[in-house]
C-alpha atoms as a PDB file:
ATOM      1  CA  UNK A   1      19.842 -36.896 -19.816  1.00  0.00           C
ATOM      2  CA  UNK A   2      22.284 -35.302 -22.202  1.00  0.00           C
ATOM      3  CA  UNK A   3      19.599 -34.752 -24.874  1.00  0.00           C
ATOM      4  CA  UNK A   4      18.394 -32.321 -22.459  1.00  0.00           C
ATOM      5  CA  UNK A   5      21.574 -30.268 -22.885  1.00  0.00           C
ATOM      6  CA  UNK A   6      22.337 -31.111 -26.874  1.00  0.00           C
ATOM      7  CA  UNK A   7      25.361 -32.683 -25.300  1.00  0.00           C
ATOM      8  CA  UNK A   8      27.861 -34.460 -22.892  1.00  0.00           C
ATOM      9  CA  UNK A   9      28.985 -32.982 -19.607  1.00  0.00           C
ATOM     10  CA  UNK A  10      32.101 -31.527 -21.482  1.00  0.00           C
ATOM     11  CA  UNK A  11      29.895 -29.661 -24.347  1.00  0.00           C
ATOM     12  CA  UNK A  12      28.607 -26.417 -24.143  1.00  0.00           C
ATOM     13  CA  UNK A  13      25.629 -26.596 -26.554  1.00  0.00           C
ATOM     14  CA  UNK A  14      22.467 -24.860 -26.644  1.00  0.00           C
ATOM     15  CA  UNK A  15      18.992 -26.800 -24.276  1.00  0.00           C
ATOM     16  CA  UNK A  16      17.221 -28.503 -26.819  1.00  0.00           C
ATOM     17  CA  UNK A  17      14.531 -28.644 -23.933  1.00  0.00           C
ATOM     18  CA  UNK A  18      13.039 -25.592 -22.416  1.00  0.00           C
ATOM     19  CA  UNK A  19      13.694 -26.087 -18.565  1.00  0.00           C
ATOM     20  CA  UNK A  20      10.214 -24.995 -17.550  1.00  0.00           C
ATOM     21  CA  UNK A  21       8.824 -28.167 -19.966  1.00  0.00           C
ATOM     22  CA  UNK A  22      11.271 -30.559 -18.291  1.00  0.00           C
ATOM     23  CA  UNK A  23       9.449 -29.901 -15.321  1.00  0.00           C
ATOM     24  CA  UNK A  24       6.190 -30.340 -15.731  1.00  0.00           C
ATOM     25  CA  UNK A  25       3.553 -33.238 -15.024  1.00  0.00           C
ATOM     26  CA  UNK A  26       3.459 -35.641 -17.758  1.00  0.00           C
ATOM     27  CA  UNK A  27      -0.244 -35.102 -18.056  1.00  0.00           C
ATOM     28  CA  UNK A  28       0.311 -31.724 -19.103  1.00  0.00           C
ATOM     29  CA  UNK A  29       3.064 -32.550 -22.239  1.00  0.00           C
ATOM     30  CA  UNK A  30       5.997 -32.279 -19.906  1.00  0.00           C
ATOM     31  CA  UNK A  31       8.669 -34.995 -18.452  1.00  0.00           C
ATOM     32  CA  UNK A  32       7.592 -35.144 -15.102  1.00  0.00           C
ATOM     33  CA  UNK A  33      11.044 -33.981 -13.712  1.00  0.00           C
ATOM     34  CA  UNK A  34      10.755 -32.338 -10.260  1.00  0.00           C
ATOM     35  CA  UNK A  35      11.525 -28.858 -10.023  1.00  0.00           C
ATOM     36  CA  UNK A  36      14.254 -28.953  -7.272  1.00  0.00           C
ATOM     37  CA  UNK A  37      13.145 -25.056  -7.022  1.00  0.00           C
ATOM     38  CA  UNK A  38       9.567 -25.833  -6.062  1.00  0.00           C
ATOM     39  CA  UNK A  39      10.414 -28.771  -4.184  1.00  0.00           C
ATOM     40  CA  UNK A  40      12.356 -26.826  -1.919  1.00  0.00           C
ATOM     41  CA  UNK A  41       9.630 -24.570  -1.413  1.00  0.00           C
ATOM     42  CA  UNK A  42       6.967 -26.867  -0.641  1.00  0.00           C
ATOM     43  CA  UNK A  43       9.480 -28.409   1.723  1.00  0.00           C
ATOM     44  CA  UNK A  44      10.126 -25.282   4.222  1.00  0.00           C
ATOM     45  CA  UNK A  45       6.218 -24.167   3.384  1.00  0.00           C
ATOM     46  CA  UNK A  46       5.579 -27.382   5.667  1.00  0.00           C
ATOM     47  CA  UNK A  47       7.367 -26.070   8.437  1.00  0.00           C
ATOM     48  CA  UNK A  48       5.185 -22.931   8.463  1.00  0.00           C
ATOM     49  CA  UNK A  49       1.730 -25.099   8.547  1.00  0.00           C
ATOM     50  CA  UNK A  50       3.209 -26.618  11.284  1.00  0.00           C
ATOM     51  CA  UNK A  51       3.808 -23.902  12.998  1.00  0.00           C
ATOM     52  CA  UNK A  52       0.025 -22.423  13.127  1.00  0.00           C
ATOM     53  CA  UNK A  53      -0.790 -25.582  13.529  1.00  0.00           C
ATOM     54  CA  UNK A  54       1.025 -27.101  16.536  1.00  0.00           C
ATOM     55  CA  UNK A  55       1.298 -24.243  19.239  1.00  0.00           C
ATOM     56  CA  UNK A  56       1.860 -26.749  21.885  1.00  0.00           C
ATOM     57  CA  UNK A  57       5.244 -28.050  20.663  1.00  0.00           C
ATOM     58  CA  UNK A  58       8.702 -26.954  21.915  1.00  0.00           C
ATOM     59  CA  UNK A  59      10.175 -26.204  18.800  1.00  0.00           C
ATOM     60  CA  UNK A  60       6.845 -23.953  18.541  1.00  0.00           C
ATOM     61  CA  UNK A  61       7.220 -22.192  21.709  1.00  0.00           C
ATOM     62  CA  UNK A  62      10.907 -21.626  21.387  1.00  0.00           C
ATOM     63  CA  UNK A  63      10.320 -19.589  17.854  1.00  0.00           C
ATOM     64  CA  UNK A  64       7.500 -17.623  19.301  1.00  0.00           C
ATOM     65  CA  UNK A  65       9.990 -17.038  22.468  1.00  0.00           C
ATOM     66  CA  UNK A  66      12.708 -15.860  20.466  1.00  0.00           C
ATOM     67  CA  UNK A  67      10.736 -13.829  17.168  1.00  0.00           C
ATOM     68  CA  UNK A  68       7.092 -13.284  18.822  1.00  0.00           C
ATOM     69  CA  UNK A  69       4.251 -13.933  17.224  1.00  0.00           C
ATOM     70  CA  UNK A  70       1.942 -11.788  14.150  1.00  0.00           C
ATOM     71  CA  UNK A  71      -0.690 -12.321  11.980  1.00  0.00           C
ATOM     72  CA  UNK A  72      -2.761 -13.034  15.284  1.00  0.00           C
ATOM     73  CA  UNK A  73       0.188 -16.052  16.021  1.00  0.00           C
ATOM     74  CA  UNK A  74      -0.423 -17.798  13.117  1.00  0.00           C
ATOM     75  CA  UNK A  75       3.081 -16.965  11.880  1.00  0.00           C
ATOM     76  CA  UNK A  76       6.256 -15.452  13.927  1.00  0.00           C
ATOM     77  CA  UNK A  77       6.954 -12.484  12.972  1.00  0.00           C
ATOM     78  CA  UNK A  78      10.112 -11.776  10.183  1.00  0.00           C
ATOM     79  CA  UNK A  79      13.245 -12.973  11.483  1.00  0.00           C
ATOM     80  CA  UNK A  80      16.567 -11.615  10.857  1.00  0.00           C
ATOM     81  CA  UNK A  81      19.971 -12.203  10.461  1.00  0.00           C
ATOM     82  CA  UNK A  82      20.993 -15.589   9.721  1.00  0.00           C
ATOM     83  CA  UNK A  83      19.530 -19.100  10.596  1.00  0.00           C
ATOM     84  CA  UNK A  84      17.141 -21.664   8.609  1.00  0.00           C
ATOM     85  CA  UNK A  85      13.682 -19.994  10.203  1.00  0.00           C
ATOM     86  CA  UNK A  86      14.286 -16.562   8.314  1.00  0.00           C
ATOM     87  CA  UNK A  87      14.486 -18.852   5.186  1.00  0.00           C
ATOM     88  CA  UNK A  88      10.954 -20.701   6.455  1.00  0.00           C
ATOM     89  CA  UNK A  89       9.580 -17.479   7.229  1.00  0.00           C
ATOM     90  CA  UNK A  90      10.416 -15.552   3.935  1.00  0.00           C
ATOM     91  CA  UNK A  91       7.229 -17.912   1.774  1.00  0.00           C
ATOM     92  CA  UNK A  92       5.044 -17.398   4.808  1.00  0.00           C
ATOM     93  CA  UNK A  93       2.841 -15.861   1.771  1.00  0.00           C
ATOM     94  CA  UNK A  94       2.730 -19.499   0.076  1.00  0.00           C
ATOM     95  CA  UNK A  95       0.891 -20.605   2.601  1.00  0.00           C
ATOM     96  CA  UNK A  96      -1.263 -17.312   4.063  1.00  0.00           C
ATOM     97  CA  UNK A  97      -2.723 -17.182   0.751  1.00  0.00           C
ATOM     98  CA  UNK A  98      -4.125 -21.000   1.001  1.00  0.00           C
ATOM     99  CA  UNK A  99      -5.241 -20.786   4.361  1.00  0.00           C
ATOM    100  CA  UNK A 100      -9.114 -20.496   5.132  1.00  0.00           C
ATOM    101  CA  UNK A 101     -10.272 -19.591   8.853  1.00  0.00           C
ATOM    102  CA  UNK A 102     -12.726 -21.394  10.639  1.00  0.00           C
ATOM    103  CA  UNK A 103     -14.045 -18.709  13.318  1.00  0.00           C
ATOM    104  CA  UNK A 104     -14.843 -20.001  16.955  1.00  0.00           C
ATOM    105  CA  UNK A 105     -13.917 -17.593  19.164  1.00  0.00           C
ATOM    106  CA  UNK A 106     -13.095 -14.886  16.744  1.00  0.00           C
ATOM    107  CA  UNK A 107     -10.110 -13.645  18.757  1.00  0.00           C
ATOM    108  CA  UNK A 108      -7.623 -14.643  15.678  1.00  0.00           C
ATOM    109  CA  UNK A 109      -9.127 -13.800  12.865  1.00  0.00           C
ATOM    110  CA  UNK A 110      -8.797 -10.805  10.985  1.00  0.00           C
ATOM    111  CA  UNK A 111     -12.219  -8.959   9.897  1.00  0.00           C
ATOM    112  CA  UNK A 112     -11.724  -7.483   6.933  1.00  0.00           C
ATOM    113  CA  UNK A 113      -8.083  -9.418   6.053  1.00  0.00           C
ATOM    114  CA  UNK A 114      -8.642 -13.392   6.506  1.00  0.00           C
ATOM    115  CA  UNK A 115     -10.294 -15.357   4.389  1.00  0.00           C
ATOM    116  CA  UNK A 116     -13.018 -16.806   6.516  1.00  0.00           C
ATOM    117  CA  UNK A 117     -16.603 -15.495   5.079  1.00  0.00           C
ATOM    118  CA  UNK A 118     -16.622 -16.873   1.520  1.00  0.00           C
ATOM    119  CA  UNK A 119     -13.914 -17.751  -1.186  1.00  0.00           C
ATOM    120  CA  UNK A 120     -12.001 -14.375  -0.653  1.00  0.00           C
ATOM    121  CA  UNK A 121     -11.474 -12.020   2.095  1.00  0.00           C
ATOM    122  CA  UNK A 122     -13.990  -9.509   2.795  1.00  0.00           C
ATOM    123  CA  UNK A 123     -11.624  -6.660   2.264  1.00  0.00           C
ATOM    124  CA  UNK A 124     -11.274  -7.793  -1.505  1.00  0.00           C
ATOM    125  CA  UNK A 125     -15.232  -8.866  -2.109  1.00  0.00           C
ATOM    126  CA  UNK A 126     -15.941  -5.566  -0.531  1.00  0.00           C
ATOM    127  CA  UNK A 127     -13.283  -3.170  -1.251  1.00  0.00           C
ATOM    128  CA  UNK A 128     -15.429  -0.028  -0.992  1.00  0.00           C
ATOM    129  CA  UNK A 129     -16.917  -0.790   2.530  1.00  0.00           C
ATOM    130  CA  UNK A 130     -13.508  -1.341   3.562  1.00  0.00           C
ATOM    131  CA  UNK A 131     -12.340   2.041   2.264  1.00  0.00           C
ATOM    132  CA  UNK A 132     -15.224   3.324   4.880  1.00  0.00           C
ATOM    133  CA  UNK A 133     -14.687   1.144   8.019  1.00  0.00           C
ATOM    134  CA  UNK A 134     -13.556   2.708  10.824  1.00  0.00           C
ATOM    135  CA  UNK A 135     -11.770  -0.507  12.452  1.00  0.00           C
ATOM    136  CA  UNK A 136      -9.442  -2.028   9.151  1.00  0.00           C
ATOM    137  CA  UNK A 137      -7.329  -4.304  11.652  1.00  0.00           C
ATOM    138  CA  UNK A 138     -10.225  -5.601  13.900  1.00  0.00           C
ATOM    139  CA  UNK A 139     -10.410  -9.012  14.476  1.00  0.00           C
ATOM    140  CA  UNK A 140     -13.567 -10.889  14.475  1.00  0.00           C
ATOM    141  CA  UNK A 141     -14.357 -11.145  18.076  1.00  0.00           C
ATOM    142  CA  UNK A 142     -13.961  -7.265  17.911  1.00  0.00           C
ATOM    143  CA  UNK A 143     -16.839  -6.568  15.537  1.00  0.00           C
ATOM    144  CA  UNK A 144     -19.058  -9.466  17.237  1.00  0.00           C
ATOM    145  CA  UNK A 145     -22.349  -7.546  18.974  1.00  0.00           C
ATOM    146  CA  UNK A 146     -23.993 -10.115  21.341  1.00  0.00           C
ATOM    147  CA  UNK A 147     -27.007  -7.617  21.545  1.00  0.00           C
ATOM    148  CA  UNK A 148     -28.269  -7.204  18.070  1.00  0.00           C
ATOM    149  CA  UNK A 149     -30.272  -9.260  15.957  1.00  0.00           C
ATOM    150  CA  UNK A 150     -32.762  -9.217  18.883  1.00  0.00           C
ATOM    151  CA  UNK A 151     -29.994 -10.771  21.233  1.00  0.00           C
ATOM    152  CA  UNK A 152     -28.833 -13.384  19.010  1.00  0.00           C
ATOM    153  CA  UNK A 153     -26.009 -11.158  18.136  1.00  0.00           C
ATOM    154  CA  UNK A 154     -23.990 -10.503  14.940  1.00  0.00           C
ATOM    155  CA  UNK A 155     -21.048  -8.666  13.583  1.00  0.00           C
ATOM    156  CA  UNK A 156     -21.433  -5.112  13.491  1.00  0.00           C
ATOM    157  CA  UNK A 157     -18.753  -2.901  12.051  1.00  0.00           C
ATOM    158  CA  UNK A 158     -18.624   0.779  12.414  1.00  0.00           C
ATOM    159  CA  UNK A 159     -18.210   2.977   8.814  1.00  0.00           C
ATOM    160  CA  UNK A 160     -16.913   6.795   8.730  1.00  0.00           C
ATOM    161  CA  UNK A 161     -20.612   7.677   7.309  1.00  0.00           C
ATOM    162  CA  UNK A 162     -23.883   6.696   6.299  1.00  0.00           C
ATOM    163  CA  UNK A 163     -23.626   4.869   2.392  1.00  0.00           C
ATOM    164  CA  UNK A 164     -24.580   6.949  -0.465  1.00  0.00           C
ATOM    165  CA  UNK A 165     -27.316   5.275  -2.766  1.00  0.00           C
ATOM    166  CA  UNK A 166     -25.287   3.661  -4.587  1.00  0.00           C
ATOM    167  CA  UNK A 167     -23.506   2.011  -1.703  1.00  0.00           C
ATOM    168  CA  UNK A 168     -26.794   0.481  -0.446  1.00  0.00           C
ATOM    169  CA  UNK A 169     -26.389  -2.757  -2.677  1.00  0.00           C
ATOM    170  CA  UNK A 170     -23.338  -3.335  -2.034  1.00  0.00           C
ATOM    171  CA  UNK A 171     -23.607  -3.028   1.407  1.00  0.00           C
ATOM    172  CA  UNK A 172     -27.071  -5.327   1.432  1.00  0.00           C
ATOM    173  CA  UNK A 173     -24.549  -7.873  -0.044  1.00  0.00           C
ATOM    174  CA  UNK A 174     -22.088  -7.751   2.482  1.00  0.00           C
ATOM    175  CA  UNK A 175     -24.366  -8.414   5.068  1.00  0.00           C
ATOM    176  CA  UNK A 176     -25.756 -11.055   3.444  1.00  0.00           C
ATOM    177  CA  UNK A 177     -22.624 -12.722   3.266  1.00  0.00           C
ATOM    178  CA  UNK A 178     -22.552 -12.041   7.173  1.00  0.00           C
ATOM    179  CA  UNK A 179     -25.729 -13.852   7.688  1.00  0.00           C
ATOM    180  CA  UNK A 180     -25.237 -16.992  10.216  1.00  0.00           C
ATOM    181  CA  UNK A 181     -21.718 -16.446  10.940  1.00  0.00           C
ATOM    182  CA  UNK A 182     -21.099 -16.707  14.620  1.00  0.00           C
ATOM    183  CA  UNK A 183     -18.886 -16.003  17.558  1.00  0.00           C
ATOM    184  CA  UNK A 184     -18.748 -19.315  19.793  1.00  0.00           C
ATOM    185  CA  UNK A 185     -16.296 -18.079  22.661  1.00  0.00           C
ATOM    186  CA  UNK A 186     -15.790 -21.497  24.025  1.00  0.00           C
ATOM    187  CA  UNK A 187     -14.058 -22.490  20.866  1.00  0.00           C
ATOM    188  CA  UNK A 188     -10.709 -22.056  19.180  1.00  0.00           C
ATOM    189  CA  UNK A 189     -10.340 -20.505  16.028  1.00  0.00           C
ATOM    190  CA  UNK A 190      -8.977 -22.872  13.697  1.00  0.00           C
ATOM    191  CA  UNK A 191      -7.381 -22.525   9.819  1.00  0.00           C
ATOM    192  CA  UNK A 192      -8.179 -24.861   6.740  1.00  0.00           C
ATOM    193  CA  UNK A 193      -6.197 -25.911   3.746  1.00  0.00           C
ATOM    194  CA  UNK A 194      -7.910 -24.746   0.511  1.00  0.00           C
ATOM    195  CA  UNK A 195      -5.618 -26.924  -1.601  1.00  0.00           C
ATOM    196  CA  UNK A 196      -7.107 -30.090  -0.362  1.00  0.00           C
ATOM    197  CA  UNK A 197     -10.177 -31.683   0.212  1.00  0.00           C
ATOM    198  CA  UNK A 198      -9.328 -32.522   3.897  1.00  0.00           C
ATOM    199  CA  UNK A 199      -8.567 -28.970   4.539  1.00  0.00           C
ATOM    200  CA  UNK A 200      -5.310 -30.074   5.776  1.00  0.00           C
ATOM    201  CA  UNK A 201      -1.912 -29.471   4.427  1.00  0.00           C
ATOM    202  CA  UNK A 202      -0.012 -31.719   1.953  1.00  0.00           C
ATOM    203  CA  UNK A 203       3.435 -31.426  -0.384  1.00  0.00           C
ATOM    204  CA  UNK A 204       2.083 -32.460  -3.378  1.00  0.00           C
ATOM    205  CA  UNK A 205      -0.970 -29.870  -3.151  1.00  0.00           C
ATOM    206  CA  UNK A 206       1.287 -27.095  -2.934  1.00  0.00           C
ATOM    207  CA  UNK A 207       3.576 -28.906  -5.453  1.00  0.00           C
ATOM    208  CA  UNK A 208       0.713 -28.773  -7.921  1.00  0.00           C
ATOM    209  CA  UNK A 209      -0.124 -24.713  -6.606  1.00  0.00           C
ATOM    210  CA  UNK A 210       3.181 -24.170  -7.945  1.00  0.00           C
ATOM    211  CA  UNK A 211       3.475 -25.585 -10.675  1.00  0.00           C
ATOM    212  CA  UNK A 212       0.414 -24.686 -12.473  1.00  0.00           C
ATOM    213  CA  UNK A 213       0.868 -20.668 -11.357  1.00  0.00           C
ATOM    214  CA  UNK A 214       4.514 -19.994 -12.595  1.00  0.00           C
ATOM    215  CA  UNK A 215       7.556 -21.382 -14.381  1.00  0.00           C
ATOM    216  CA  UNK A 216      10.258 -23.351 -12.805  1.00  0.00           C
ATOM    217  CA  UNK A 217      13.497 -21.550 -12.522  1.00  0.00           C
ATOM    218  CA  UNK A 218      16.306 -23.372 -13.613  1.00  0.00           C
ATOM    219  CA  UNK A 219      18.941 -25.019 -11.293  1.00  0.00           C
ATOM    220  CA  UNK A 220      21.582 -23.214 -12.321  1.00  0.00           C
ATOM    221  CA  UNK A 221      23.668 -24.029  -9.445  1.00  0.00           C
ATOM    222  CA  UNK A 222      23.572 -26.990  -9.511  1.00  0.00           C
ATOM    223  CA  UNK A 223      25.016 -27.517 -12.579  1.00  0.00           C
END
């Protein structure tokens, strides 16, 4: 690969290829090289679906024991110090920001924070309702109302005040977004992949995340 480098190992001469062309898909006018950056990344982010998604395990258990649990257990919380899970733990964000929630119970999953009513979270879609909620860390199962909707129930937040007119359609949105979500207390909540049509984690659909939102930093040391 020395035309890469515009010479031998023993040359110092100027990249005749931009690193961040190197590595991308061939589809998209690059070489297809893997970005060992990325890779990496995609690697440990596997580790953290596992995690939400296999509470059961040992390995599981003995993280939680050790670091506790946040984001309603879905992650551990930050570890410190030294060891490989701060590492795994650091791109929680990689995969937070893919997830989607599928509410049963309700007892995991944020409100206003977790994407789990429509393509974005309902603090984002509805950013001036959430300025006025009283509850802004309630989860689900605490806004669920068995009573209303003539005992069907339905989620019914509290708000510092009554909306100002031009409040009204925005709010008339928002609970049409609302509309035929449920509480099912016998069931777990459960989270989805967004990356993949199986809603389940993969490399390569993270891979692909990656690559198409940012450059590829160069291996530097690993020259």
């Amino acid at each position: 690969m020395d035309f890469l480098w515009g010479g031998g190992n023993l040359e110092q001469k100027p990249h005749l290829v931009r690193w961040e062309l190197v590595c991308l898909s061939k589809s998209k006018g690059g070489l297809g090289v893997k970005s060992l950056s990325f890779l990496n990344k995609t690697l440990l982010a596997k580790w953290n679906w596992r995690f939400t998604n296999e509470r059961e395990a040992l390995w599981n258990q003995v993280i939680r024991g050790k670091y506790g649990e946040d984001k309603g257990g879905w992650c551990s919380r930050e570890a410190h110090g030294m060891g490989l899970w701060k590492g795994i733990r650091l791109d929680w964000k990689l995969v937070s920001d893919r997830l989607a929630f599928k509410v049963g119970n309700g007892i995991r999953v944020s409100f206003w924070r977790d994407r789990w009513c429509g393509e974005s979270p309902l603090c984002m879609s509805f950013p001036s309702l959430f300025a006025l909620t009283v509850e802004k860390e309630a989860w689900v199962a605490d806004i669920w109302d068995p009573l209303v909707e003539g005992g069907w129930g339905g989620s019914n937040p509290c708000f510092l005040r009554a909306f100002n007119d031009w409040e009204v359609e925005e709010a008339e949105r928002f609970l049409e977004r609302l509309q035929g979500k449920r509480v099912i207390e016998d069931v777990e909540d459960m989270v989805s992949w967004i990356e993949t049509k199986s809603g389940k984690f993969s490399i390569k659909s993270l891979y692909v995340a990656l690559e198409a939102g940012g450059s590829s930093l160069f291996p530097s040391s690993f020259i």
